[in-house]
Protein backbone atom coordinates (compact mmCIF):
# COMPACT_ATOMS: atom_id res chain seq x y z
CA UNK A 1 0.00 0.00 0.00
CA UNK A 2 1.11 3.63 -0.68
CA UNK A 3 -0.38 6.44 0.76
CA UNK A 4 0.50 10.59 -0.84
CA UNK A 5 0.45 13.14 1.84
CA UNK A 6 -0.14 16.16 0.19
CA UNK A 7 -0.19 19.98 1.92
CA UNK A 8 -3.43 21.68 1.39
CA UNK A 9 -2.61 24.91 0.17
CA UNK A 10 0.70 24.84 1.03
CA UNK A 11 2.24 28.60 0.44
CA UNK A 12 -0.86 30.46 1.66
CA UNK A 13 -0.62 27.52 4.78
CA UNK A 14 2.65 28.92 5.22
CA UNK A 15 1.98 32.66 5.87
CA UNK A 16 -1.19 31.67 7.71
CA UNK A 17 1.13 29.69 9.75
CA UNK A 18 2.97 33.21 11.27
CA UNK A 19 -0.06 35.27 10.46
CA UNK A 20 -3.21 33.72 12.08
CA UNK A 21 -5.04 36.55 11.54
CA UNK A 22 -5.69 35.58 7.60
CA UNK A 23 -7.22 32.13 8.57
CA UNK A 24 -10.56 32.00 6.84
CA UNK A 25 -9.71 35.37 4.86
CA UNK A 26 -8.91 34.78 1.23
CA UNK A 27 -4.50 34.79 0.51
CA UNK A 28 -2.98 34.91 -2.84
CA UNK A 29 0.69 34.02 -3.42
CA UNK A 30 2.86 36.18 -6.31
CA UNK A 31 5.50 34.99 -8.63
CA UNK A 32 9.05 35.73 -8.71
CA UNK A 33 8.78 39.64 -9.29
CA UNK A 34 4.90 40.17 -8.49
CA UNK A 35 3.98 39.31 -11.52
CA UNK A 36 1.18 36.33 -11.52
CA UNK A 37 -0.63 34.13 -9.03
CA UNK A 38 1.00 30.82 -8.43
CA UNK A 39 -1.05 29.94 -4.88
CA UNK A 40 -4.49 30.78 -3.63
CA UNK A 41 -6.31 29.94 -0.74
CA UNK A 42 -9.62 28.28 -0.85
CA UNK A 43 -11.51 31.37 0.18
CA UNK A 44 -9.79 33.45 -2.90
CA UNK A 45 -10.89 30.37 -5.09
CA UNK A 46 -13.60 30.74 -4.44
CA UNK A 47 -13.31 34.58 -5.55
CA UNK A 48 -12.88 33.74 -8.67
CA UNK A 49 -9.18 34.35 -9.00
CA UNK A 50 -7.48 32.10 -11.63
CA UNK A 51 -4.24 30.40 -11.13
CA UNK A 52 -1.30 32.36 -13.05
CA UNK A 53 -3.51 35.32 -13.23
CA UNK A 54 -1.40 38.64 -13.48
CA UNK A 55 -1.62 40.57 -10.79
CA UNK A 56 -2.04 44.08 -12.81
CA UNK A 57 -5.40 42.38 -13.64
CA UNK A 58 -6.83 41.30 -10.83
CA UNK A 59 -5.99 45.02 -8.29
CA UNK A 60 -9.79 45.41 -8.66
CA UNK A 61 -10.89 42.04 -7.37
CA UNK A 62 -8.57 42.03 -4.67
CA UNK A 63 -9.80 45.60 -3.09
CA UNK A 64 -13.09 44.60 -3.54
CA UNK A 65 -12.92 40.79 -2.05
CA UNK A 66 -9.91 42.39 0.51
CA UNK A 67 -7.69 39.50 -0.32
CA UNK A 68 -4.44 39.22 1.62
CA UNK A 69 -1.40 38.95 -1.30
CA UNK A 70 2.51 37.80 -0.32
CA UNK A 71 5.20 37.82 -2.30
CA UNK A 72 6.52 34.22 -3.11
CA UNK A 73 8.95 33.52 0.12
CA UNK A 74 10.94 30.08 -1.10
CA UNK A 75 13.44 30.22 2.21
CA UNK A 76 10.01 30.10 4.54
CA UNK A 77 8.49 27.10 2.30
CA UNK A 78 11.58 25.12 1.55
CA UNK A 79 12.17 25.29 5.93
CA UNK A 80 8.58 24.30 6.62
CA UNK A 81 8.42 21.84 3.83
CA UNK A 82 11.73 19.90 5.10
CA UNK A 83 9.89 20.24 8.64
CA UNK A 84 6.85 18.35 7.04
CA UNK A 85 8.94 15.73 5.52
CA UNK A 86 10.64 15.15 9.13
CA UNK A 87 7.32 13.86 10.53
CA UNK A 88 6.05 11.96 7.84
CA UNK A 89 9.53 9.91 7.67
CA UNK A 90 8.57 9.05 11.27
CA UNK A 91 5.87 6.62 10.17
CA UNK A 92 7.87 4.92 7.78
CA UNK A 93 11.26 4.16 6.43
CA UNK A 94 10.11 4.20 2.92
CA UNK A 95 9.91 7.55 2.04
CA UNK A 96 9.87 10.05 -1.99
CA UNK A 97 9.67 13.22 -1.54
CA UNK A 98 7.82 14.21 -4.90
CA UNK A 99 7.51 17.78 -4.55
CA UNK A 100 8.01 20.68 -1.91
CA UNK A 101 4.30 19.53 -0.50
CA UNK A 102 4.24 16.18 -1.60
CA UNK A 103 5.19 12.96 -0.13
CA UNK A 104 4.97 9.13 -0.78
CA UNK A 105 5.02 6.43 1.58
CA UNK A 106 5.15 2.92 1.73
CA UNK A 107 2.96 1.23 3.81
CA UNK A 108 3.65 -2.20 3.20
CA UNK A 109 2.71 -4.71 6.27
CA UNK A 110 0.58 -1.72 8.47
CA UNK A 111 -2.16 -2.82 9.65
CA UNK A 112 -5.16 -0.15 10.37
CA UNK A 113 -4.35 2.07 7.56
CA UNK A 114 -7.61 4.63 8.61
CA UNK A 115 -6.33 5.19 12.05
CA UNK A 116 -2.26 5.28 10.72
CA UNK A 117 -3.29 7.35 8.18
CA UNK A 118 -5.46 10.00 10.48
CA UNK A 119 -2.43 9.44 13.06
CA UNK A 120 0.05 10.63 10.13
CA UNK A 121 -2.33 13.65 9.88
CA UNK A 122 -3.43 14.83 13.81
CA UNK A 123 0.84 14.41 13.58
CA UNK A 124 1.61 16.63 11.21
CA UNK A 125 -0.75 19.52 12.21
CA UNK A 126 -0.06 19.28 15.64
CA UNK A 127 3.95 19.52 15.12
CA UNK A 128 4.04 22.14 12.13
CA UNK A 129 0.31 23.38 11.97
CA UNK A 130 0.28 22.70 8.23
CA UNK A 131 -2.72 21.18 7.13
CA UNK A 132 -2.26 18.21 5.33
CA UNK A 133 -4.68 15.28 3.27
CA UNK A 134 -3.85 11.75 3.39
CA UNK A 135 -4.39 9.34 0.64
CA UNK A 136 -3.93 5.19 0.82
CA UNK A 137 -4.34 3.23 -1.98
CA UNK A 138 -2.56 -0.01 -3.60
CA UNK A 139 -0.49 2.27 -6.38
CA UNK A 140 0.69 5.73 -6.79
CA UNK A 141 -1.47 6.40 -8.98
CA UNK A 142 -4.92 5.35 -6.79
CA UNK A 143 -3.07 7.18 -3.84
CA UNK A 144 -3.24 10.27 -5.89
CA UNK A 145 -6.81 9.75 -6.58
CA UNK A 146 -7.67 8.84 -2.96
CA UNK A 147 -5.27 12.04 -1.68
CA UNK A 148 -7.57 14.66 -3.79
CA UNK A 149 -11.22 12.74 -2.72
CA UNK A 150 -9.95 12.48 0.67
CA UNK A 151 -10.05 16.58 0.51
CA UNK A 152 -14.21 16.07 1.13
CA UNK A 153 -13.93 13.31 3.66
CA UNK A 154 -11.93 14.94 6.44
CA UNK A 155 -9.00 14.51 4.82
CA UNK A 156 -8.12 11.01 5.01
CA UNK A 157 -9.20 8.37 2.75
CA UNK A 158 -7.95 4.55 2.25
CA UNK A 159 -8.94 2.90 -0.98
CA UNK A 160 -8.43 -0.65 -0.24
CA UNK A 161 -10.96 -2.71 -1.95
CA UNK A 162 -12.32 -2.86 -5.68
CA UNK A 163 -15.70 -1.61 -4.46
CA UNK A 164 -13.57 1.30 -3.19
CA UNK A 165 -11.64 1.83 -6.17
CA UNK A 166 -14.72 1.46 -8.38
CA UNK A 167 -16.54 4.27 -6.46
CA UNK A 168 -13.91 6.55 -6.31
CA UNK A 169 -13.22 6.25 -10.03
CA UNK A 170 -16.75 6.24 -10.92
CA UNK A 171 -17.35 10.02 -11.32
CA UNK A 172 -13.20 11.30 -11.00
CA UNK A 173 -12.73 13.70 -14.10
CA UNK A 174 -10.25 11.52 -16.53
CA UNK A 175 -8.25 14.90 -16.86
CA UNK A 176 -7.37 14.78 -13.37
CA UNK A 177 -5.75 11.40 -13.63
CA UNK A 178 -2.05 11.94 -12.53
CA UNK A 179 0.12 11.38 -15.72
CA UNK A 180 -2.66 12.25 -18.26
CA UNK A 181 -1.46 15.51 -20.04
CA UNK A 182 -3.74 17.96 -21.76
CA UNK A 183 -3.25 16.53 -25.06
CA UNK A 184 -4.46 13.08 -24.62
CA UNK A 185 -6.87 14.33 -21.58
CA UNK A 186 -8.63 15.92 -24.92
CA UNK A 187 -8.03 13.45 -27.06
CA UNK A 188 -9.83 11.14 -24.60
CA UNK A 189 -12.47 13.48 -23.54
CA UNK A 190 -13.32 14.08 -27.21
CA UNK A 191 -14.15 10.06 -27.76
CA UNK A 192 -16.25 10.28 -24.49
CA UNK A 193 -13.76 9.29 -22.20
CA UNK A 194 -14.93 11.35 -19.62
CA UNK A 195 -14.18 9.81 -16.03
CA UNK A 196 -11.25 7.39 -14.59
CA UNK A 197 -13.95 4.75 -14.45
CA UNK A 198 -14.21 4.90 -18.35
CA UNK A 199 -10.76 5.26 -18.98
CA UNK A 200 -9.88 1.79 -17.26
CA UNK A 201 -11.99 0.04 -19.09
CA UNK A 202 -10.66 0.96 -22.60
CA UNK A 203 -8.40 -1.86 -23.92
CA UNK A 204 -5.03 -2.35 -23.00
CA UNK A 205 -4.38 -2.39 -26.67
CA UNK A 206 -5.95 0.94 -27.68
CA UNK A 207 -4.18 2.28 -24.21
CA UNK A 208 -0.71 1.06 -25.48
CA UNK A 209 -0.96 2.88 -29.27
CA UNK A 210 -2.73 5.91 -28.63
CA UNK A 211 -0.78 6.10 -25.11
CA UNK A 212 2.83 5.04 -25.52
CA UNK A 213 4.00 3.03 -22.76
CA UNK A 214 3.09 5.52 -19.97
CA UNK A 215 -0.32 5.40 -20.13
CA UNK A 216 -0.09 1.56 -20.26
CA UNK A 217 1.69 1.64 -16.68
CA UNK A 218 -1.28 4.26 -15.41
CA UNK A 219 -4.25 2.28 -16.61
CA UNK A 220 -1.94 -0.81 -14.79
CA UNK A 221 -2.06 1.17 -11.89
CA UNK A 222 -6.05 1.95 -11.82
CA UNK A 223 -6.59 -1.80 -11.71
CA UNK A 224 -4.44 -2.21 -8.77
CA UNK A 225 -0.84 -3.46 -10.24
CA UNK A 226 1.65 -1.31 -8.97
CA UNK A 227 4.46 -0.23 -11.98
CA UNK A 228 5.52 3.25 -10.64
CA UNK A 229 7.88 2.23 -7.31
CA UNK A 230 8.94 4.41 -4.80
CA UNK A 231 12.09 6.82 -5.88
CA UNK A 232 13.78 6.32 -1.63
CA UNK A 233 16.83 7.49 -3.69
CA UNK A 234 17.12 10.54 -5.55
CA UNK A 235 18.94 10.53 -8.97
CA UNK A 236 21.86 12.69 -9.19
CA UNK A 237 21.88 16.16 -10.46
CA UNK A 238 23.12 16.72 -13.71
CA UNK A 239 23.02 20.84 -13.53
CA UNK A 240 22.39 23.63 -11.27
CA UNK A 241 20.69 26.91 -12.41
CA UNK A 242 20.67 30.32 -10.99
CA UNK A 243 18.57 32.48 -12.35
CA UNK A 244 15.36 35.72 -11.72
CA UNK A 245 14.42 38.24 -13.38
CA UNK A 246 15.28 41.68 -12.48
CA UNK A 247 12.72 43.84 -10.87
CA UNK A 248 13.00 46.41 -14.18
CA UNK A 249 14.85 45.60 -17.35
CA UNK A 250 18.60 46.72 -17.62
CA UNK A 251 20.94 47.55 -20.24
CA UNK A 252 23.83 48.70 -18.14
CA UNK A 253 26.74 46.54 -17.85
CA UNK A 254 27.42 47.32 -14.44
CA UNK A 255 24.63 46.12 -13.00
CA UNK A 256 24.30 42.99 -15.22
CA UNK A 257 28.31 42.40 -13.99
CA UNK A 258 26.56 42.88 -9.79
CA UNK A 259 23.87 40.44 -10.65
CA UNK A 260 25.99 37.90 -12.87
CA UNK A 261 28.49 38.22 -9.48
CA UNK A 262 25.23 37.13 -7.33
CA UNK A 263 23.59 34.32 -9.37
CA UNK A 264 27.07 33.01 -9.80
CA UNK A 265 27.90 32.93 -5.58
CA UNK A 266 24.47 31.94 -4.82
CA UNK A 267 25.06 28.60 -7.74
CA UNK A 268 28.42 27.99 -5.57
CA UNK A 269 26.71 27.72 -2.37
CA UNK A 270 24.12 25.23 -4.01
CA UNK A 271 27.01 23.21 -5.26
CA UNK A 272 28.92 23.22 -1.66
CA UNK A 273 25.86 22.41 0.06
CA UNK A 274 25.64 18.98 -2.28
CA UNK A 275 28.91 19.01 -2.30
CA UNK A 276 29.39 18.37 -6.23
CA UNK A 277 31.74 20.40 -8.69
CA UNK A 278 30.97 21.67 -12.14
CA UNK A 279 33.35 20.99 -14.75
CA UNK A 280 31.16 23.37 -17.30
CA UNK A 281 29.99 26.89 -17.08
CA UNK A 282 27.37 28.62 -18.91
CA UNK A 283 25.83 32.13 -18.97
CA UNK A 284 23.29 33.66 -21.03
CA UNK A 285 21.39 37.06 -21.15
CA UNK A 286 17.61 37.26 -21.94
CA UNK A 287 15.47 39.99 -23.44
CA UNK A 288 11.70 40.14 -22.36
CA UNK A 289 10.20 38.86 -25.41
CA UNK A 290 6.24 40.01 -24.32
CA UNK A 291 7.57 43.68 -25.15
CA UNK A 292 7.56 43.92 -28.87
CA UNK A 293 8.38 46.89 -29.40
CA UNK A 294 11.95 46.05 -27.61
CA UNK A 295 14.87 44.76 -29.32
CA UNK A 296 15.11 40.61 -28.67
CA UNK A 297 18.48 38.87 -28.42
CA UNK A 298 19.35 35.80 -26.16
CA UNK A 299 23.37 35.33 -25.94
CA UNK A 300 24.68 32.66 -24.48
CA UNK A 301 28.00 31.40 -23.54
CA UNK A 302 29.11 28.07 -22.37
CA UNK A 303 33.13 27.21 -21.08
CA UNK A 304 34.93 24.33 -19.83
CA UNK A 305 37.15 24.61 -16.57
CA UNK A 306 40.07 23.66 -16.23
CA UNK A 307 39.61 21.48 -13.29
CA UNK A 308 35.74 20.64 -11.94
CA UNK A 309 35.37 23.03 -8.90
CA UNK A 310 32.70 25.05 -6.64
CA UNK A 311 34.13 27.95 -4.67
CA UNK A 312 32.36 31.08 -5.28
CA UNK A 313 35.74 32.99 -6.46
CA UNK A 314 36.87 30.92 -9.25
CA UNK A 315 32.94 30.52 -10.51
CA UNK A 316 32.38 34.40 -10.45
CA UNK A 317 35.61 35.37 -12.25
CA UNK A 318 34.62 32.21 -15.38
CA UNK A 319 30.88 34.19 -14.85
CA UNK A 320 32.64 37.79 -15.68
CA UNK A 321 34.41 36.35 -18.25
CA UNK A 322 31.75 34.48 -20.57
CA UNK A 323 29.51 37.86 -19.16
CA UNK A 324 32.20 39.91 -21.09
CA UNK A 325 32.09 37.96 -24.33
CA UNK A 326 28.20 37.65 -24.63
CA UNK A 327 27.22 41.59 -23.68
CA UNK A 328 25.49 43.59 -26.44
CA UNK A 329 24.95 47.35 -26.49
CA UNK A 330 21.88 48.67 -26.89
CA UNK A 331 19.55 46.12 -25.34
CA UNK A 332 17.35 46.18 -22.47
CA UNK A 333 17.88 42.71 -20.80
CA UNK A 334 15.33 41.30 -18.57
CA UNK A 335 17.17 38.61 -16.65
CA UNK A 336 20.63 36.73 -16.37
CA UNK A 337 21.26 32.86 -16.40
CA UNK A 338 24.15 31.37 -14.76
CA UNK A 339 24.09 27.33 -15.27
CA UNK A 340 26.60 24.65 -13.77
CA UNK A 341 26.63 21.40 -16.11
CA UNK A 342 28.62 18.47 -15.82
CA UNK A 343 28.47 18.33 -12.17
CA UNK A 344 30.82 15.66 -10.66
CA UNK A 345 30.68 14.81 -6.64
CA UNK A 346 33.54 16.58 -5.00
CA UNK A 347 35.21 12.78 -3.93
CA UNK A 348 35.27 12.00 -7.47
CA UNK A 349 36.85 15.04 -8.97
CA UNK A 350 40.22 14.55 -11.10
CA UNK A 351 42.86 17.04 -11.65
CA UNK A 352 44.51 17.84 -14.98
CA UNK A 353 48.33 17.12 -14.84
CA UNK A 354 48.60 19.57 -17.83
CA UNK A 355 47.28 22.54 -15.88
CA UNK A 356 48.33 23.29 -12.14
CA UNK A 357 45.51 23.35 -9.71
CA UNK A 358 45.65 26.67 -8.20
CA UNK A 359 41.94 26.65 -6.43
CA UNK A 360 42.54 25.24 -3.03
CA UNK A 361 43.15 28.18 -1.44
CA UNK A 362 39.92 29.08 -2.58
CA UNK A 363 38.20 26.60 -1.60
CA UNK A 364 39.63 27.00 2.35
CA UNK A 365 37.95 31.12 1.22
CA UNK A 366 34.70 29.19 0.86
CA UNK A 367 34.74 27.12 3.63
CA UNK A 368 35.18 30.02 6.33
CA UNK A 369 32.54 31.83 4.50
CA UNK A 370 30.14 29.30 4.47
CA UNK A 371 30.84 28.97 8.39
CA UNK A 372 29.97 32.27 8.65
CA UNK A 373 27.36 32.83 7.04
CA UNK A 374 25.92 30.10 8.61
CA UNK A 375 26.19 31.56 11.87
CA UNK A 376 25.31 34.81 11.17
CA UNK A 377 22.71 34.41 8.64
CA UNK A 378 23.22 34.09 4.45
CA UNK A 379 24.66 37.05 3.21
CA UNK A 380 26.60 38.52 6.36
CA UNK A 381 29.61 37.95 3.70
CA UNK A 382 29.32 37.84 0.40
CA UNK A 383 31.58 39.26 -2.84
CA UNK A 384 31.81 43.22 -3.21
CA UNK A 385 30.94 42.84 -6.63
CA UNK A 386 27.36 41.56 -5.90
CA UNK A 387 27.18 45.70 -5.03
CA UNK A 388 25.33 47.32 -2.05
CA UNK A 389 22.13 48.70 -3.29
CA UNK A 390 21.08 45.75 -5.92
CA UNK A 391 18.75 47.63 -8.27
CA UNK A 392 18.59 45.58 -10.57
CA UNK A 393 16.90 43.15 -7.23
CA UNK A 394 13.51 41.60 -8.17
CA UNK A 395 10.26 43.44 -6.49
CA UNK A 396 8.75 41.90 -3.69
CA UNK A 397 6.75 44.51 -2.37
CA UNK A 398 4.80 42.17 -0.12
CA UNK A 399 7.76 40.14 1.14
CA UNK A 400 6.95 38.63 4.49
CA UNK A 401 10.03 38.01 6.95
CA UNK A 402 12.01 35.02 7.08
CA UNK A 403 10.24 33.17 10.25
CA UNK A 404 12.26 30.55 10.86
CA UNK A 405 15.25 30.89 8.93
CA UNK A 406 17.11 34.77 9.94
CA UNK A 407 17.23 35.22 14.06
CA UNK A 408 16.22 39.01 13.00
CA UNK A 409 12.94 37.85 11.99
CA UNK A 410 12.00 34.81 14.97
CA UNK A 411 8.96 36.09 16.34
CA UNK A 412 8.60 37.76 19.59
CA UNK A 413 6.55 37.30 22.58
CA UNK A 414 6.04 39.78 25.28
């Protein structure tokens, strides 16, 4: 058995978490920049506001419904999401973390599944106060079907036997299916394939040409054969990418060098902390292609180190350089890429015996600044050519502190 723990609105939960005073009141979360919806509450569902709406369009609905808006806050959710994860690996050792508010879990020889599965829930709320819906079923796929009905039955559901899996799948819309994509979700809607119910009884046949291989395992899946295990090991990372866009478009070089210098320290702290080395650089400028009116160009730039490394110093001076070699005058440029490929684990690195090594003294740099920064909260140091007033920074006008991440920003009772 598997069962999918999934948060229920899991950025608005967030915020509500360290501002109880929007609990029941409908919360929209904003996109890198404030520039669409990517998270709504129930409440501002039920408003009417669409997911990925821009939020230039929808000023009127929020004064008028007096819907609470945050800027997207990925320090908060990543922290509360690990804190999740921590008491659902509790209940068993067989845990995937699909997704920042999704988990699978293997259930195999528990007995009781309503009460472990309610248990796994009362847990969870009572330890982070995120919400969360519990779904058991004898596949992945089920589980996800059993997580979303579970949403109108108090948030846990077990689907154990075929009468249960029949009458869940009896009126659940075929689009909703995990794994069907909006093509074939048409394509199947358009011959009157209308509900999971209907889809598992096509023939495996029909399933297998019109569906490739993938929709073969899913409609295994609906009739109870498991084909999708559990992922307890996650595959390794074959690039890194650091990369937002600015909060107003840019054509001076100076500030594209300050945020190049950024993206490229922040991508060597990501490699440190999974302690892997890139062996490949690559950095490329972007135009905003919605503005027409603007001239569009998209240079890119991609060089081979000498030796695989990650200290910050050694990645920002490769950053400058391909920076250098890809900048063109006279365009506004609406955000910066810097991408680590070829990524090698630190233990398995090999150095060139044609070219001399000279990074380790960087890499001792790195170290002490990672210690630091560590104690005294991210960015305490950081390179002088990042600059002091950033203004080429994204806009987060409704940027909520950092909670549980920056001592600053711990909440205080008096």
């Amino acid at each position: 058995m598997y069962a999918l723990a999934d948060c229920n609105n899991f950025y608005a939960s967030c915020h509500r978490l360290f501002e109880p005073q929007y609990n029941g009141v409908p919360v929209v979360v904003l996109s890198n920049n404030d520039g669409c919806v990517i998270a709504r509450s129930n409440e501002a569902k039920s408003c009417g506001i669409a997911m990925g709406a821009p939020f230039y369009k929808i000023r009127s609905d929020i004064q008028k419904h007096n819907i609470a808006v945050f800027s997207s806050h990925y320090t908060l959710y990543g922290d509360i999401s690990a804190r999740v994860m921590t008491n659902l690996a509790r209940f068993t050792p067989d845990v995937e973390v699909y997704s920042i508010d999704e988990c699978f879990l293997g259930l195999k020889g528990i007995m009781n599944l309503k009460e472990y599965g309610t248990s796994m829930r009362e847990t969870v709320i009572k330890n982070t106060g995120i919400p969360i819906s519990v779904g058991i079923a004898p596949t992945k796929v089920l589980a996800k079907v059993a997580n979303k009905t579970s949403k109108k039955f108090n948030g846990v559901m077990v689907m154990e036997t075929q009468e249960e899996i029949a009458a869940a799948l009896r009126d659940y819309p075929v689009e909703d299916l995990w794994g069907i994509g909006k093509q074939h979700s048409h394509k199947l809607i358009r011959g009157g394939i209308e509900t999971a119910a209907q889809f598992r009884e096509l023939p495996i046949d029909w399933v297998q040409a019109n569906m490739t291989i993938v929709g073969v395992r899913m409609w295994r899946e609906l009739w109870g054969e498991s084909c999708i295990p559990l992922k307890t090991i996650l595959d390794p990372k074959k690039g890194m990418c650091t990369s937002r866009a600015f909060g107003k478009l840019t054509g001076d070089y100076n500030l594209l060098k300050e945020a190049t210098t950024s993206y490229a320290s922040r991508l060597a702290v990501k490699l440190r902390r999974e302690k892997l080395c890139t062996s490949v650089l690559s950095v490329r400028l972007l135009t905003n292609r919605f503005i027409g009116e603007e001239l569009q160009a998209y240079p890119c730039i991609t060089i081979p180190l000498d030796h695989p490394v990650n200290n910050t110093l050694d990645l920002v001076k490769v950053a400058l350089h391909g920076l250098k070699k890809i900048y063109m005058r006279g365009y506004m440029f609406q955000k910066v890429e810097v991408t680590a490929i070829g990524l090698i684990p630190e233990p398995e690195v090999q150095l060139n015996i044609f070219n001399e090594f000279k990074g380790a003294k960087h890499d001792r740099i790195c170290r002490v600044l990672d210690k630091l920064n560590m104690h005294y909260g991210s960015g305490t140091l950081r390179m002088a050519g990042e600059g002091l007033d950033q203004k080429w920074a994204m806009k987060r006008q409704f940027l909520r502190p950092s909670y549980t991440t920056d001592w600053n920003d711990i909440i205080k009772v008096k």
